[in-house]
Protein backbone atom coordinates (compact mmCIF):
# COMPACT_ATOMS: atom_id res chain seq x y z
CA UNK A 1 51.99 -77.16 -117.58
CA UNK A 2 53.54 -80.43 -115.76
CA UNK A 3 52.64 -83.29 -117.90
CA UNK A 4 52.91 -86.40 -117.04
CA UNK A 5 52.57 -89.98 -118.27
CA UNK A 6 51.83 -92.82 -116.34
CA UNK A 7 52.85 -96.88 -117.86
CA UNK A 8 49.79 -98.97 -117.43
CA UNK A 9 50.19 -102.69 -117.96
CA UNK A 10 47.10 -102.97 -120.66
CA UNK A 11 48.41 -103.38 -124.90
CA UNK A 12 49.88 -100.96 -127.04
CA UNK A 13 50.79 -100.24 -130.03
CA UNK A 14 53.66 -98.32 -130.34
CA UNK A 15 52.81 -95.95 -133.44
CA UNK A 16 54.71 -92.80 -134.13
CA UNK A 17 51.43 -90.97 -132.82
CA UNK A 18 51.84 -92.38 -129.28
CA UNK A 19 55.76 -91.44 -129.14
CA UNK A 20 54.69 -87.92 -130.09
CA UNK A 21 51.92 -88.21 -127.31
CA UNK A 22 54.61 -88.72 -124.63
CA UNK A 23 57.72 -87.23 -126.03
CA UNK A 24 58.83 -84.23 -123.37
CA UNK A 25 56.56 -85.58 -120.62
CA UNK A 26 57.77 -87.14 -117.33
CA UNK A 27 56.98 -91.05 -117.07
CA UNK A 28 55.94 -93.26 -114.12
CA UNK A 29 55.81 -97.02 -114.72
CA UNK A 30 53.07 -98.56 -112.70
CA UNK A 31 54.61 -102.40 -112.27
CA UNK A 32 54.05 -104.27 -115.59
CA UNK A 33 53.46 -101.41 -117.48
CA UNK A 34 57.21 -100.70 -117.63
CA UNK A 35 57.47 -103.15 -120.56
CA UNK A 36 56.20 -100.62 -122.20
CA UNK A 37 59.00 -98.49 -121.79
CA UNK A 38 61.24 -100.51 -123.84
CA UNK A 39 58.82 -100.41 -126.73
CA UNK A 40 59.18 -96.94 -126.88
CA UNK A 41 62.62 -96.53 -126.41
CA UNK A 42 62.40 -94.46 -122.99
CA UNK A 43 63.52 -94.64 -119.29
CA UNK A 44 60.75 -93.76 -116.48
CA UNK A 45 61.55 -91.63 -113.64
CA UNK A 46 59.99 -93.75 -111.29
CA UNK A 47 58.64 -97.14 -110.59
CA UNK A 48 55.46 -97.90 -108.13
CA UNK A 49 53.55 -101.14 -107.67
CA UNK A 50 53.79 -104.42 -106.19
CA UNK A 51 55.59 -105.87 -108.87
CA UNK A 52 53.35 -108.88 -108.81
CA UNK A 53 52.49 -108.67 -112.54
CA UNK A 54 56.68 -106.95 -113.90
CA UNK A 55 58.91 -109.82 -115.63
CA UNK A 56 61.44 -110.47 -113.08
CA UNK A 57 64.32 -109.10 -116.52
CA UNK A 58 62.77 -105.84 -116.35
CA UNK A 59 64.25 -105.29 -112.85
CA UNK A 60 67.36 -106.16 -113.93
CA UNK A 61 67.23 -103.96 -117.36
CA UNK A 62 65.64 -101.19 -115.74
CA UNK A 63 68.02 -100.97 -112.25
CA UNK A 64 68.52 -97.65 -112.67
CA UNK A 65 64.90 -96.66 -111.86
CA UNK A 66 63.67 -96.06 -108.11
CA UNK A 67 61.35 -97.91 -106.88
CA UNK A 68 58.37 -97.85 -104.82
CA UNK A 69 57.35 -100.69 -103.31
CA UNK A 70 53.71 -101.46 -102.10
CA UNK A 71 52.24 -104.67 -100.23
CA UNK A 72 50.32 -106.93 -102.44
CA UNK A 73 47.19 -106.88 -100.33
CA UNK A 74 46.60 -102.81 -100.38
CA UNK A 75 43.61 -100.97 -101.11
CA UNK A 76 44.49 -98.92 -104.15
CA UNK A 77 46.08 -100.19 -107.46
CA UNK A 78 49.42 -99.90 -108.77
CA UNK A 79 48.09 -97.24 -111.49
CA UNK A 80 46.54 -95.66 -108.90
CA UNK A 81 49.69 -95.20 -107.04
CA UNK A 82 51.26 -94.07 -109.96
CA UNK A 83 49.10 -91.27 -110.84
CA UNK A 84 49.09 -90.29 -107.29
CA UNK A 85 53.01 -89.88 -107.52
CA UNK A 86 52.44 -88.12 -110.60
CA UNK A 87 50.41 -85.42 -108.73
CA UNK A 88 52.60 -85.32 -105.83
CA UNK A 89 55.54 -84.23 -108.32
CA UNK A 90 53.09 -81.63 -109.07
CA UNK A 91 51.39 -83.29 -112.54
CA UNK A 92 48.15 -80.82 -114.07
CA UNK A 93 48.22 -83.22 -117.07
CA UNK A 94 48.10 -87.18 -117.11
CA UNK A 95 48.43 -89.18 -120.18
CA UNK A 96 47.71 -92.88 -119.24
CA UNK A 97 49.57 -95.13 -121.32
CA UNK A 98 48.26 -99.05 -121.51
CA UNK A 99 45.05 -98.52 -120.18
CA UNK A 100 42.86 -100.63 -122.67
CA UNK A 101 43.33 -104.50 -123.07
CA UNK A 102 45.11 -106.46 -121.28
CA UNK A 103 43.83 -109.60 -119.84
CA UNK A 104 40.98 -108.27 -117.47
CA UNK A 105 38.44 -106.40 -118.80
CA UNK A 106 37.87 -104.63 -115.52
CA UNK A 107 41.17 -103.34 -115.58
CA UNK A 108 39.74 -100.99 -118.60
CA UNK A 109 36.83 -100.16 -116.49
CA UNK A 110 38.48 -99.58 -113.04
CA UNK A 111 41.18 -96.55 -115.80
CA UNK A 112 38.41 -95.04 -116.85
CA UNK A 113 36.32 -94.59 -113.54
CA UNK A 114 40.14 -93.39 -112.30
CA UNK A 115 40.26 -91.07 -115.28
CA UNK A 116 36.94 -89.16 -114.48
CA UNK A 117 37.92 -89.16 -110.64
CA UNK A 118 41.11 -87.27 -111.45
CA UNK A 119 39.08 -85.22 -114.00
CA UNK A 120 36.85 -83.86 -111.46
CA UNK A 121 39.21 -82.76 -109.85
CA UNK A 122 40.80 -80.22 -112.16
CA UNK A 123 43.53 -82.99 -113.78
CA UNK A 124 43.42 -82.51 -117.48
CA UNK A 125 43.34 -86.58 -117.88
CA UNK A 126 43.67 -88.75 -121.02
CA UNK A 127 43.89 -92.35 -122.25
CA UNK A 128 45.80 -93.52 -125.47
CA UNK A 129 47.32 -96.78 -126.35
CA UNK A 130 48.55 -95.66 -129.99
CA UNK A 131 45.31 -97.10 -130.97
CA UNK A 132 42.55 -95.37 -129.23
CA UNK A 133 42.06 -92.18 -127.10
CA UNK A 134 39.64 -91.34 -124.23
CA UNK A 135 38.99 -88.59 -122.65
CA UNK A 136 36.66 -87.71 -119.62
CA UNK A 137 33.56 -85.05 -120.76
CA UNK A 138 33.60 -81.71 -119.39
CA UNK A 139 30.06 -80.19 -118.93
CA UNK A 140 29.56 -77.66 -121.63
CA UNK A 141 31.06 -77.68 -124.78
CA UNK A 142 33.87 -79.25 -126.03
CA UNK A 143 35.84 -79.45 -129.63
CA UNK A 144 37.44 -82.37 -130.33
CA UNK A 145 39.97 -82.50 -133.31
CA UNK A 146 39.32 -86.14 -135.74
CA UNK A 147 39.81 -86.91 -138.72
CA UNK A 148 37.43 -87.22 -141.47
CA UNK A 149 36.14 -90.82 -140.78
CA UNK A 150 36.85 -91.44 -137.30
CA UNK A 151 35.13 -93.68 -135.45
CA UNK A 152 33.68 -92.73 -132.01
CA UNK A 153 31.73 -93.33 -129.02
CA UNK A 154 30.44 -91.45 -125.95
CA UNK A 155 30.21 -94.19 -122.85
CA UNK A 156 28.04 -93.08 -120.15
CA UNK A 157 28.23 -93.47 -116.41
CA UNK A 158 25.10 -91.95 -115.76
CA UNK A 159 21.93 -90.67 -117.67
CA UNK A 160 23.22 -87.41 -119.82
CA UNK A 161 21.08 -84.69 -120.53
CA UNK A 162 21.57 -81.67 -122.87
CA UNK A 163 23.62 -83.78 -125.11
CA UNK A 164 24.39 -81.95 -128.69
CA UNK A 165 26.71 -83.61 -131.00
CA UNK A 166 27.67 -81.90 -134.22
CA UNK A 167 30.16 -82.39 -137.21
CA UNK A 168 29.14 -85.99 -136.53
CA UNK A 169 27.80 -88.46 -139.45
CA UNK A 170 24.93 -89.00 -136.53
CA UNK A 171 24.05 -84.98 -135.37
CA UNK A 172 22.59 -84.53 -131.62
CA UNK A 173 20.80 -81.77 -130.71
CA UNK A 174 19.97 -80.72 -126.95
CA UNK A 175 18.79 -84.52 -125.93
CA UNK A 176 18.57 -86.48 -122.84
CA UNK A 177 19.92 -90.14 -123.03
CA UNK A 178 19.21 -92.81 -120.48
CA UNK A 179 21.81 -95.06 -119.28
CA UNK A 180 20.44 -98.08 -120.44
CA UNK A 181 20.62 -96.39 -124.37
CA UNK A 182 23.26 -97.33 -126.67
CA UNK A 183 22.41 -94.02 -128.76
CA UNK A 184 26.07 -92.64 -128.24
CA UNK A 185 27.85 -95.66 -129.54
CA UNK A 186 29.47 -95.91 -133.04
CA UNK A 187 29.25 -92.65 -134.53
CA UNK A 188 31.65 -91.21 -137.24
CA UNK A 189 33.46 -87.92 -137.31
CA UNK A 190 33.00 -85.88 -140.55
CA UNK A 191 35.93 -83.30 -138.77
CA UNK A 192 36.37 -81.85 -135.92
CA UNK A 193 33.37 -82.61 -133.69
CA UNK A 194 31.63 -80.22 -130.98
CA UNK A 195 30.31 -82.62 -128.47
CA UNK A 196 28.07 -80.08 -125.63
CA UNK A 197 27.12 -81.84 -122.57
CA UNK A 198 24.26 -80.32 -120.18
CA UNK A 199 24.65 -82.31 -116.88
CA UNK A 200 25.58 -86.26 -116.58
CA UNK A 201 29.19 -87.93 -116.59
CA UNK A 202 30.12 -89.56 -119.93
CA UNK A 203 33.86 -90.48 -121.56
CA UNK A 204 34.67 -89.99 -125.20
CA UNK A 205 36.36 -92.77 -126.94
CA UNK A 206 37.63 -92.60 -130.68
CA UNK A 207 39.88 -94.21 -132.90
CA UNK A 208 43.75 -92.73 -133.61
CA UNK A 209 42.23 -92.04 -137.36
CA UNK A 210 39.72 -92.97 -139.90
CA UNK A 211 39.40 -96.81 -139.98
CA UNK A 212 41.22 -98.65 -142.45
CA UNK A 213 39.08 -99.55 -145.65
């Protein structure tokens, strides 16, 4: 499988967990996020964006890289480019990199709206900033591997129905949840969790491991 992962400008935290994440996959840099490839030691394959948001030294230290240049005024974002490159070089598997954070909070939003687009499409999409993970639900069931302890949420982007949630400190079984509930939020792995999902469009979010006491 191609796998692919794409530099978003959002924090990180460069944890041995996250260079495992991305070690043997191809990297695109969307503009700022290629600071992030000096934290992690690596060189991208490509660069796309507008380069309204890189440090002007990063061009200089990463010169090597080709480029892809967009207008400023464009209707998709640099990330968005990026992942689009990713599947034109013929990407099945996206890791997105930096996604979280950052100093707009609709930055977060706008990944993970991209991250269930891509999803429905057959992309096997994820989201880790060596902190926490997401990942889009697929309808049906689904086994997640966390630690004892882990912290998690399901955030909805619609009402969810047939929702079962086992190996959870908080158990689910065959419910419907509203929208406008905050029933999925904060629950705590005991293991592995089995999330099943009936019909709706939801994205798991859990912490890299058990919180610290």
């Amino acid at each position: 499988m191609s796998c692919f992962t794409i530099f978003l400008a959002g924090a990180i935290r460069p944890t041995p967990a996250l260079r495992q994440a991305i070690a043997g996959t191809r990297i695109i840099a969307a503009d700022g996020g290629m600071a992030h490839a000096e934290a992690l030691g690596v060189v991208p394959e490509l660069w796309v964006g507008d380069f309204d948001s890189a440090a002007p030294s990063l061009a200089a230290r990463f010169s090597v890289v080709p480029r892809e240049t967009f207008a400023r005024d464009k209707d998709r974002t640099d990330g968005e480019l990026a992942i689009d490159a990713a599947i034109a070089r013929g990407a099945e598997e996206i890791l997105l990199v930096g996604a979280f954070g950052g100093p707009r909070t609709d930055h977060a939003f706008m990944h993970l709206i991209l991250a269930l687009r891509y999803a429905s499409r057959g992309i096997a999409v994820a989201l880790f900033d060596g902190n926490e993970h997401a990942v889009p639900l697929k309808l049906g069931p689904q086994r997640i591997d966390m630690l004892p302890g882990t912290d998690f949420s399901l955030l909805k982007f619609s009402d969810l129905s047939g929702l079962s949630i086992s190996g959870a400190k908080w158990p689910l079984d065959d419910v419907a949840v509203p929208f406008s509930s905050i029933l999925t939020q904060s629950n705590q792995a005991l293991g592995p969790v089995e999330i099943t999902l009936g019909a709706g469009t939801a994205v798991l979010l859990f912490q890299a491991g058990p919180a610290a006491p």
